[in-house]
PDB file of N, CA and C in Angstrom:
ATOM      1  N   UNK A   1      75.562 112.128 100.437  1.00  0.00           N
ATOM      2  CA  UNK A   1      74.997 111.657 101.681  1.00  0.00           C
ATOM      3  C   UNK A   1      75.497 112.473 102.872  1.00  0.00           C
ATOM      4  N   UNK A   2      77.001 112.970 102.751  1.00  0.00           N
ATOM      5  CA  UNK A   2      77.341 113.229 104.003  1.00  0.00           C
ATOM      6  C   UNK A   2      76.610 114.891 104.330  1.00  0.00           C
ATOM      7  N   UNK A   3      75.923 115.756 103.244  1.00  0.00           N
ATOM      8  CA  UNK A   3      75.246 116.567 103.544  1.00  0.00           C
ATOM      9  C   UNK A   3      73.789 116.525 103.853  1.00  0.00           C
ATOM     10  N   UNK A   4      73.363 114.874 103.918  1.00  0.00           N
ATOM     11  CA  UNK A   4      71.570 114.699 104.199  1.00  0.00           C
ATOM     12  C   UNK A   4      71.787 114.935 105.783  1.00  0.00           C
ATOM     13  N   UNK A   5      70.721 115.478 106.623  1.00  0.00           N
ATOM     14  CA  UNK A   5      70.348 115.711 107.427  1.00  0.00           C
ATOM     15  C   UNK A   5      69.440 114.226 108.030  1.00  0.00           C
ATOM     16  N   UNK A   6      69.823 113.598 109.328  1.00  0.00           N
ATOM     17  CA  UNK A   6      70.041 112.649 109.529  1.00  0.00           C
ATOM     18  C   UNK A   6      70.199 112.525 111.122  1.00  0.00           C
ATOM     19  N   UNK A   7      69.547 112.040 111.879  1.00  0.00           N
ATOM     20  CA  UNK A   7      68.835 112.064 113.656  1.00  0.00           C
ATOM     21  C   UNK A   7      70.367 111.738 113.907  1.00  0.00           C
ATOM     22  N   UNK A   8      71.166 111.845 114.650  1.00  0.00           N
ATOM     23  CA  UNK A   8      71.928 111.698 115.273  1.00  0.00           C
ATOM     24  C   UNK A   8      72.849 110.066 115.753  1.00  0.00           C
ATOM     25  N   UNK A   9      71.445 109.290 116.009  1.00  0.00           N
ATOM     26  CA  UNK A   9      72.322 107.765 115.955  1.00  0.00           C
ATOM     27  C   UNK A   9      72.205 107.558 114.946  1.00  0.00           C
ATOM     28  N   UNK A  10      72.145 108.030 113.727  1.00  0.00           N
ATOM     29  CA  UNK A  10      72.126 107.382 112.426  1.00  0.00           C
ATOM     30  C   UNK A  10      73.814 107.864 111.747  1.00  0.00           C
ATOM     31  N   UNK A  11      74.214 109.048 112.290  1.00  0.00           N
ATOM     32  CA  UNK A  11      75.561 109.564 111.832  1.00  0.00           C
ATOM     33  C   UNK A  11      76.284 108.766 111.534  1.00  0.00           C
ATOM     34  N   UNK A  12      76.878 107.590 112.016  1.00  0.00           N
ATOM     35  CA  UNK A  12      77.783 106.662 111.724  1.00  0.00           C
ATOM     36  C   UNK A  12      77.695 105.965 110.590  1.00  0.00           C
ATOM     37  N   UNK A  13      75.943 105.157 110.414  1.00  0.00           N
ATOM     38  CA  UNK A  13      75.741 104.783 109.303  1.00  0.00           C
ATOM     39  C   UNK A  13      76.289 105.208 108.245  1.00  0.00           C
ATOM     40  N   UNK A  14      75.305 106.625 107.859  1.00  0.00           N
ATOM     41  CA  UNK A  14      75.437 107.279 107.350  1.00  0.00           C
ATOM     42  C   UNK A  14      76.800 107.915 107.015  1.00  0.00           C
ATOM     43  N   UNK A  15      77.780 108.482 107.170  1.00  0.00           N
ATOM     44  CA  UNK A  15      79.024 108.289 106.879  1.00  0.00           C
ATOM     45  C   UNK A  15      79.797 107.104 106.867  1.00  0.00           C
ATOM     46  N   UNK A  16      79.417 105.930 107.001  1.00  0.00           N
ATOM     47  CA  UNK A  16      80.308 104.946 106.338  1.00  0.00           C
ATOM     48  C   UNK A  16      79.649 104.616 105.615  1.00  0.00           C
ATOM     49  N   UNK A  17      78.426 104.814 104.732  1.00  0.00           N
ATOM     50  CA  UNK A  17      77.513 104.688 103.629  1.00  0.00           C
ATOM     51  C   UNK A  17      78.435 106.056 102.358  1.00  0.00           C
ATOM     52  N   UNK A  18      78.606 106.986 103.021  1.00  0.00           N
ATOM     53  CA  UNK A  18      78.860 107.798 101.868  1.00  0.00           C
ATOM     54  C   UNK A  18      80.275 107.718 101.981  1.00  0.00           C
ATOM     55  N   UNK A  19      81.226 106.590 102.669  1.00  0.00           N
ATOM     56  CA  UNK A  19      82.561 106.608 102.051  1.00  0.00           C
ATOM     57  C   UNK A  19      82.652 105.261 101.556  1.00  0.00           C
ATOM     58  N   UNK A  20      81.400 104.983 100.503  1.00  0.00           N
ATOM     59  CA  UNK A  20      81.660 104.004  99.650  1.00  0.00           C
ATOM     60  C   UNK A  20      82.055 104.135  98.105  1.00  0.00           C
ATOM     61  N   UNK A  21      81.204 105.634  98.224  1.00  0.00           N
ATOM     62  CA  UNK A  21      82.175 106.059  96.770  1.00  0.00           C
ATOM     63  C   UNK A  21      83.354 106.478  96.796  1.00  0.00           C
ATOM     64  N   UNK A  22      84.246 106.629  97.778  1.00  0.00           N
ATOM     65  CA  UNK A  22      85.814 106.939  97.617  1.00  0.00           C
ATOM     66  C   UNK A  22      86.416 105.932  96.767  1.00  0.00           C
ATOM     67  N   UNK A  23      86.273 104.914  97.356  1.00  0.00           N
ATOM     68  CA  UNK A  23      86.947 103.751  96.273  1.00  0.00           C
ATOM     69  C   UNK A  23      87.059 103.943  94.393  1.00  0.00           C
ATOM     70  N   UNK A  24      85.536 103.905  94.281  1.00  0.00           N
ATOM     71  CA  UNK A  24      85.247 103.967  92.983  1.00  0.00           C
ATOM     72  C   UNK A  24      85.539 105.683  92.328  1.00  0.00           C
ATOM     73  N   UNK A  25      85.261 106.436  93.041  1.00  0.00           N
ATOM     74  CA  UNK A  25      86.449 107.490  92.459  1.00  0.00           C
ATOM     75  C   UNK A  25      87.657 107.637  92.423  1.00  0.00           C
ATOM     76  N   UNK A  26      88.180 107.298  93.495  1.00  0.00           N
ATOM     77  CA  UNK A  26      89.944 106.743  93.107  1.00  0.00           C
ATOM     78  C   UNK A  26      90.233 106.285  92.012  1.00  0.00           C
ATOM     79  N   UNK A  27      89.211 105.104  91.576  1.00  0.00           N
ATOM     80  CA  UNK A  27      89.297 104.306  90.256  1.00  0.00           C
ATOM     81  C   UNK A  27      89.318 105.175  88.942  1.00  0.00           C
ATOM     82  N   UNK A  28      88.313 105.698  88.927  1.00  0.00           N
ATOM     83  CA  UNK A  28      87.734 107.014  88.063  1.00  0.00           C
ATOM     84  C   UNK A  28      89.111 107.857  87.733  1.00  0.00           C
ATOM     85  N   UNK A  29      89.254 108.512  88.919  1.00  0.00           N
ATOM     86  CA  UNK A  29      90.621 109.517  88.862  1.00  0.00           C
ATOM     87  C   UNK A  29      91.613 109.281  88.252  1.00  0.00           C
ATOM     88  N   UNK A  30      92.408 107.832  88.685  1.00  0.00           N
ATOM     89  CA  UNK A  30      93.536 107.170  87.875  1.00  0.00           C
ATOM     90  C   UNK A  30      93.398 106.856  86.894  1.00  0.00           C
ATOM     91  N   UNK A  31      92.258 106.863  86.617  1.00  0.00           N
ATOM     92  CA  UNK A  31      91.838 106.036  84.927  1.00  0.00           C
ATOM     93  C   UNK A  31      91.704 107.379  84.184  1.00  0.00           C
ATOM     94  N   UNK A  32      91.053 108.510  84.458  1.00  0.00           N
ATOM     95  CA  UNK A  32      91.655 109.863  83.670  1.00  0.00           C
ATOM     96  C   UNK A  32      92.836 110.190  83.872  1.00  0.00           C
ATOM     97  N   UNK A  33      93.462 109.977  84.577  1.00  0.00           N
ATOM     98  CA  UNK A  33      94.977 110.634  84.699  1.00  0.00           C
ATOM     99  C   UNK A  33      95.882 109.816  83.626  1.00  0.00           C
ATOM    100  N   UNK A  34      95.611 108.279  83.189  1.00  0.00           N
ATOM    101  CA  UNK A  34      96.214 107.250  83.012  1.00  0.00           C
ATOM    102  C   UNK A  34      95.696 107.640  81.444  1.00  0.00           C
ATOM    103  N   UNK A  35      94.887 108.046  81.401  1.00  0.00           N
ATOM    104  CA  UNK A  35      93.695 108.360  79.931  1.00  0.00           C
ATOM    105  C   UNK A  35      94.880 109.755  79.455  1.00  0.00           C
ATOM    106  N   UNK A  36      94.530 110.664  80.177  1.00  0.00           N
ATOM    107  CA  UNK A  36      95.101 112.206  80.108  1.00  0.00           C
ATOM    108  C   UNK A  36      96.620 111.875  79.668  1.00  0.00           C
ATOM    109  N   UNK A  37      97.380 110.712  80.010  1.00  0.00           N
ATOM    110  CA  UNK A  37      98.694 110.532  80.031  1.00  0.00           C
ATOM    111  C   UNK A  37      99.225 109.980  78.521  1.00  0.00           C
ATOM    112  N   UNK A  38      98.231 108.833  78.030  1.00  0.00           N
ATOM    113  CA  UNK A  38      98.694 108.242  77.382  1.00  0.00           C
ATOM    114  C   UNK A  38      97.753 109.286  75.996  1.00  0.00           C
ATOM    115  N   UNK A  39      96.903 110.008  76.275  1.00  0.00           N
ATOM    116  CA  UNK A  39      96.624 110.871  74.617  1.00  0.00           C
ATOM    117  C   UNK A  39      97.474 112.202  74.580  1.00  0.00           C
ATOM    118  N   UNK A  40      97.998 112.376  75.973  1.00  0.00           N
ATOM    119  CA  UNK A  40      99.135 113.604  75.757  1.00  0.00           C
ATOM    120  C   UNK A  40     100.401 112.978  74.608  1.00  0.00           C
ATOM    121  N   UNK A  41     100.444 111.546  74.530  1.00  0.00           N
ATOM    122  CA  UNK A  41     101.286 111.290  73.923  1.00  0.00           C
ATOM    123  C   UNK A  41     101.654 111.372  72.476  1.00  0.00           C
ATOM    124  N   UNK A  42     100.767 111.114  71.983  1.00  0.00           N
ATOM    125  CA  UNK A  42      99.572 110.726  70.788  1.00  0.00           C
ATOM    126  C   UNK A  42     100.279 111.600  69.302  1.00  0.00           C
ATOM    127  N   UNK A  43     100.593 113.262  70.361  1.00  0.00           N
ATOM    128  CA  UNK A  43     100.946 114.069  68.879  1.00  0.00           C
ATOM    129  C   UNK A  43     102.440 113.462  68.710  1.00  0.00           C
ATOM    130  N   UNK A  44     103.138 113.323  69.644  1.00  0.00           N
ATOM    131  CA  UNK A  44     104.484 113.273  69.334  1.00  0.00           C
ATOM    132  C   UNK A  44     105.049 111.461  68.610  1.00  0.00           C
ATOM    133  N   UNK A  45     104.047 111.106  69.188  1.00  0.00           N
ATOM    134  CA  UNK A  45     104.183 109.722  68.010  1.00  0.00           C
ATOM    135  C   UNK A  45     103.533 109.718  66.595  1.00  0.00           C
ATOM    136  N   UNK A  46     102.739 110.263  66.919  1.00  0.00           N
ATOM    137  CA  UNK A  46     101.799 110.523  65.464  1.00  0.00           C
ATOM    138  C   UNK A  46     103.252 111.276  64.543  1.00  0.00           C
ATOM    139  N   UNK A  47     103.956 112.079  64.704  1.00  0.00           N
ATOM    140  CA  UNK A  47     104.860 113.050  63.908  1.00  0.00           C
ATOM    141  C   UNK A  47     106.004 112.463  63.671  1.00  0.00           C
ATOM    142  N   UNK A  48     106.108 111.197  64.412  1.00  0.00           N
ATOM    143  CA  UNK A  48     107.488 110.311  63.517  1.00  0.00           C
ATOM    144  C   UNK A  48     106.741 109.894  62.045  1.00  0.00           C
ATOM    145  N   UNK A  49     107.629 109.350  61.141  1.00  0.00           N
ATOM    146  CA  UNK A  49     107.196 108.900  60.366  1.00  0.00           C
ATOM    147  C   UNK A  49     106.740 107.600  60.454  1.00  0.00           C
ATOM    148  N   UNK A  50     105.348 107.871  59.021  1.00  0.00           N
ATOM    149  CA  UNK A  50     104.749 105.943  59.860  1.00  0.00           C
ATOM    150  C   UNK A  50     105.583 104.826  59.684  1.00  0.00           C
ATOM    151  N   UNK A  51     106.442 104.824  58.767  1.00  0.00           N
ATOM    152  CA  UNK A  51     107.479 103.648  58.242  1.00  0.00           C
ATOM    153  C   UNK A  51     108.289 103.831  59.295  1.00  0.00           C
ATOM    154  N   UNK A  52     108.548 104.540  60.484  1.00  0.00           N
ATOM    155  CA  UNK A  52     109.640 104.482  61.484  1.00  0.00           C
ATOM    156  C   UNK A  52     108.878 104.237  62.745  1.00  0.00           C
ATOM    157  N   UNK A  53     107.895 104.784  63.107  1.00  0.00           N
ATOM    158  CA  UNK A  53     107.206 104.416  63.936  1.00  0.00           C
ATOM    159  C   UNK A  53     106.448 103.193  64.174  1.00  0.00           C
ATOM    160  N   UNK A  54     106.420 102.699  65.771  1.00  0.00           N
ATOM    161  CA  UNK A  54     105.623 101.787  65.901  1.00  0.00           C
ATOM    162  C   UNK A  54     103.995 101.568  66.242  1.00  0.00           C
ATOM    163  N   UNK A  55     103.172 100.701  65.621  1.00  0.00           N
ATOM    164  CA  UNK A  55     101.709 100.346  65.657  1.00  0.00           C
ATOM    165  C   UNK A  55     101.606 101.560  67.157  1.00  0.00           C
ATOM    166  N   UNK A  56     100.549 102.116  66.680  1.00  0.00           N
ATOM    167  CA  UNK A  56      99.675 102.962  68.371  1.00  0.00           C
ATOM    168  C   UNK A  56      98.961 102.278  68.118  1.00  0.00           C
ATOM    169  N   UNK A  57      98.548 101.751  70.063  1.00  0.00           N
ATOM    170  CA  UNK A  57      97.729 101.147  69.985  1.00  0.00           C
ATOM    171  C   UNK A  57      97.280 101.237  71.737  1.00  0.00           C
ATOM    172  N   UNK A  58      95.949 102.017  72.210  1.00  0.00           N
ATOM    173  CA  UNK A  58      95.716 102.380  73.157  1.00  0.00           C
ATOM    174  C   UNK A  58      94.643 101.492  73.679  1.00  0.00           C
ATOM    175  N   UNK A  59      95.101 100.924  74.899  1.00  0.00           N
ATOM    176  CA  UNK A  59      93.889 100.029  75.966  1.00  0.00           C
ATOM    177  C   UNK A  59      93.291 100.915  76.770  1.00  0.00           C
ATOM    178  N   UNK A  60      92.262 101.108  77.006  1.00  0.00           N
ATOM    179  CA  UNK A  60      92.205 101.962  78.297  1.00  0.00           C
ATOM    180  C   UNK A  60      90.966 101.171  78.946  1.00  0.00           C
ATOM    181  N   UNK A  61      91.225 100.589  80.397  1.00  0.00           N
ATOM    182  CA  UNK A  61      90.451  99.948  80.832  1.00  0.00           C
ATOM    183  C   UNK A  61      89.704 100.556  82.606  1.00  0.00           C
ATOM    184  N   UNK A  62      88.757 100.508  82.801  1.00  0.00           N
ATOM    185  CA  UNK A  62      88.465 101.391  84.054  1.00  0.00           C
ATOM    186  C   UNK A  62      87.634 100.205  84.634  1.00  0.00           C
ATOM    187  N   UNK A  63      87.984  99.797  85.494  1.00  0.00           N
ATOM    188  CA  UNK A  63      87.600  98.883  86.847  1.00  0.00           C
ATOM    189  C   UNK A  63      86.894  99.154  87.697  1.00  0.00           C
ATOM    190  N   UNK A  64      85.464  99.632  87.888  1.00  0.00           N
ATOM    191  CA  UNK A  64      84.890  99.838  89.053  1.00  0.00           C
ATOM    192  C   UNK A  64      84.706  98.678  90.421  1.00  0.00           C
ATOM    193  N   UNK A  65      84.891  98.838  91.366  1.00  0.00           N
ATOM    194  CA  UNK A  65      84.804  97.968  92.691  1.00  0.00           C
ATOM    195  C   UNK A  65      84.308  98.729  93.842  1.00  0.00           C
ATOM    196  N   UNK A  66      83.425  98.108  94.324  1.00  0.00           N
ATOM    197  CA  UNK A  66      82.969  98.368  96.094  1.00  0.00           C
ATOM    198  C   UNK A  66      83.669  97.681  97.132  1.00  0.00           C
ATOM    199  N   UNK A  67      84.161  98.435  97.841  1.00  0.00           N
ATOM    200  CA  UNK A  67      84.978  97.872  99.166  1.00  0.00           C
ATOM    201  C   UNK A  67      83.763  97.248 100.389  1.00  0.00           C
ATOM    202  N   UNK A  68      83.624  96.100 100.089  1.00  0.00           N
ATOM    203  CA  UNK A  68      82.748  95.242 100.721  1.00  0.00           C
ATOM    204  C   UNK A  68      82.745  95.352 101.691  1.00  0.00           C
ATOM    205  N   UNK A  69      84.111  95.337 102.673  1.00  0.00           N
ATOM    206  CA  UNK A  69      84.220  95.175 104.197  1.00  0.00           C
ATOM    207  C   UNK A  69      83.730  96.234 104.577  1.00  0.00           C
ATOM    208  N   UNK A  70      83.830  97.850 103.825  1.00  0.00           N
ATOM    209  CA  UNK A  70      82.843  99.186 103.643  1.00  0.00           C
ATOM    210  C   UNK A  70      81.261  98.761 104.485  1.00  0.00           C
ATOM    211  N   UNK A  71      81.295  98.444 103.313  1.00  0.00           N
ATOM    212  CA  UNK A  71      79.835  98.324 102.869  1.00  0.00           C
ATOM    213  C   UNK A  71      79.300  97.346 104.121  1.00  0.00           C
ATOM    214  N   UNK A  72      79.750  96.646 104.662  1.00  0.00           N
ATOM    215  CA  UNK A  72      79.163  95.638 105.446  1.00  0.00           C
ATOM    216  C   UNK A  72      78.899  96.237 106.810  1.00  0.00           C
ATOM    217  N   UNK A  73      80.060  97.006 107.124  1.00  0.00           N
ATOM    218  CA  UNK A  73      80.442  98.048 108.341  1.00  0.00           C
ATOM    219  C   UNK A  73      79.525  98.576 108.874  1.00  0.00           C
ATOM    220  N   UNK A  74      78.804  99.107 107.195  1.00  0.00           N
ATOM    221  CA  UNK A  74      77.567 100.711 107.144  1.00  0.00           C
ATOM    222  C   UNK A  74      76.533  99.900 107.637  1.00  0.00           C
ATOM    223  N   UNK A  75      76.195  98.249 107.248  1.00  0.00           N
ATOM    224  CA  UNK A  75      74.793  97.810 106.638  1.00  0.00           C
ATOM    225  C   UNK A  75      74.971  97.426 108.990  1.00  0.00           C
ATOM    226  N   UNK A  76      75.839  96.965 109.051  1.00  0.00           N
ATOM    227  CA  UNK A  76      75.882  96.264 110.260  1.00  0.00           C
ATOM    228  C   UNK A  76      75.416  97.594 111.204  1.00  0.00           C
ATOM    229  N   UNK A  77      76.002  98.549 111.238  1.00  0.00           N
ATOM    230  CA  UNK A  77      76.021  99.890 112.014  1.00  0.00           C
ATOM    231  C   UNK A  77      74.633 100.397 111.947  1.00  0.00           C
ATOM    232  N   UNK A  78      73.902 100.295 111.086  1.00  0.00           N
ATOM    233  CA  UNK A  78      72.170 100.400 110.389  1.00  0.00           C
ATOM    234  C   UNK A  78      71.605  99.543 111.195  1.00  0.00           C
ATOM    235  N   UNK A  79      71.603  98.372 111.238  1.00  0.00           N
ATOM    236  CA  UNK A  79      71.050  96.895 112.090  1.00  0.00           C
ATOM    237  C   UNK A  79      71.555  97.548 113.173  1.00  0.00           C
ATOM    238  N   UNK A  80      72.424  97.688 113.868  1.00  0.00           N
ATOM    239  CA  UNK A  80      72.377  98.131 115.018  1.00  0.00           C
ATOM    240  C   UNK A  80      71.738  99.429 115.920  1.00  0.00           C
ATOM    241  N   UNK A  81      71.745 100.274 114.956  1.00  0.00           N
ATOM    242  CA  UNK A  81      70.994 101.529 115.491  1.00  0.00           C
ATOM    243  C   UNK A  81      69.008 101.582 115.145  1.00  0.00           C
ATOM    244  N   UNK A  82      68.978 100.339 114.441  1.00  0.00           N
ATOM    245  CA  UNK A  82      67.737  99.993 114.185  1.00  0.00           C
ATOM    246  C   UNK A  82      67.453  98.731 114.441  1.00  0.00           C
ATOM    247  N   UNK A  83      68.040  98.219 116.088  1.00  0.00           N
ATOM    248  CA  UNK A  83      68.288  97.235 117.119  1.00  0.00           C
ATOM    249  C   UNK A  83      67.973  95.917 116.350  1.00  0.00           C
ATOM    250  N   UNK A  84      68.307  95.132 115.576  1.00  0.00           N
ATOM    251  CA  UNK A  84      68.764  94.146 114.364  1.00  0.00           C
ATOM    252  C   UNK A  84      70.159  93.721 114.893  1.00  0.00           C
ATOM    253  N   UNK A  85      70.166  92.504 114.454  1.00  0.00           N
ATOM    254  CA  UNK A  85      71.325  91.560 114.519  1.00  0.00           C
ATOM    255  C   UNK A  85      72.521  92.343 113.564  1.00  0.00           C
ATOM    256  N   UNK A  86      73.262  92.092 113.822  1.00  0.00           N
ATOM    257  CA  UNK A  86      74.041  92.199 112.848  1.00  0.00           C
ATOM    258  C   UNK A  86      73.956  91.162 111.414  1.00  0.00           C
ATOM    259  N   UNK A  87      74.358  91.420 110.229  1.00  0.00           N
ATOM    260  CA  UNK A  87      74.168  90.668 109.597  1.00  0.00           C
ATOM    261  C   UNK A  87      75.661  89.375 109.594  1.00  0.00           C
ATOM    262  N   UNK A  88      76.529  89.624 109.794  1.00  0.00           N
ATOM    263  CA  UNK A  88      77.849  88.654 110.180  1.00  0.00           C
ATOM    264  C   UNK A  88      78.700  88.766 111.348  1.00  0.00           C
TER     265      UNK A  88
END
């Protein structure tokens, strides 16, 4: 979004519209890093022996979320430059 071409009172919208995916890539990011972390592990447990070693056993869970108060900011800033109430 932040490279669409876009009249001038709309700028604001429009950039607090496209920093709604920051959140959910943050999420993304940590969840490969957290991913990347725990299969780096993988050979060096795998090479104990299995009678000495303990059960592997990998969760890997990824949480997507929208930052609402975001999102409400953009929708309100829209209503306003397209002379509308705010919505709250």
């Amino acid at each position: 979004m932040r490279s669409a071409g876009a009249p001038e009172e709309f700028e604001l919208a429009v950039e607090l519209s496209s920093q709604a995916a920051d959140l959910p890539l943050e999420r993304i990011r940590s969840f490969i890093d957290e991913t990347v972390a725990a299969v780096d592990q993988l050979p060096a447990r795998l090479a104990a022996p299995e009678n000495e070693r303990e059960p592997i056993e990998l969760r890997l869970t990824l949480t997507l979320e929208a930052d609402n108060e975001l999102m409400g900011a953009a929708v309100d800033e829209l209503r306003r430059v397209l002379g509308q109430e705010p919505d709250r």
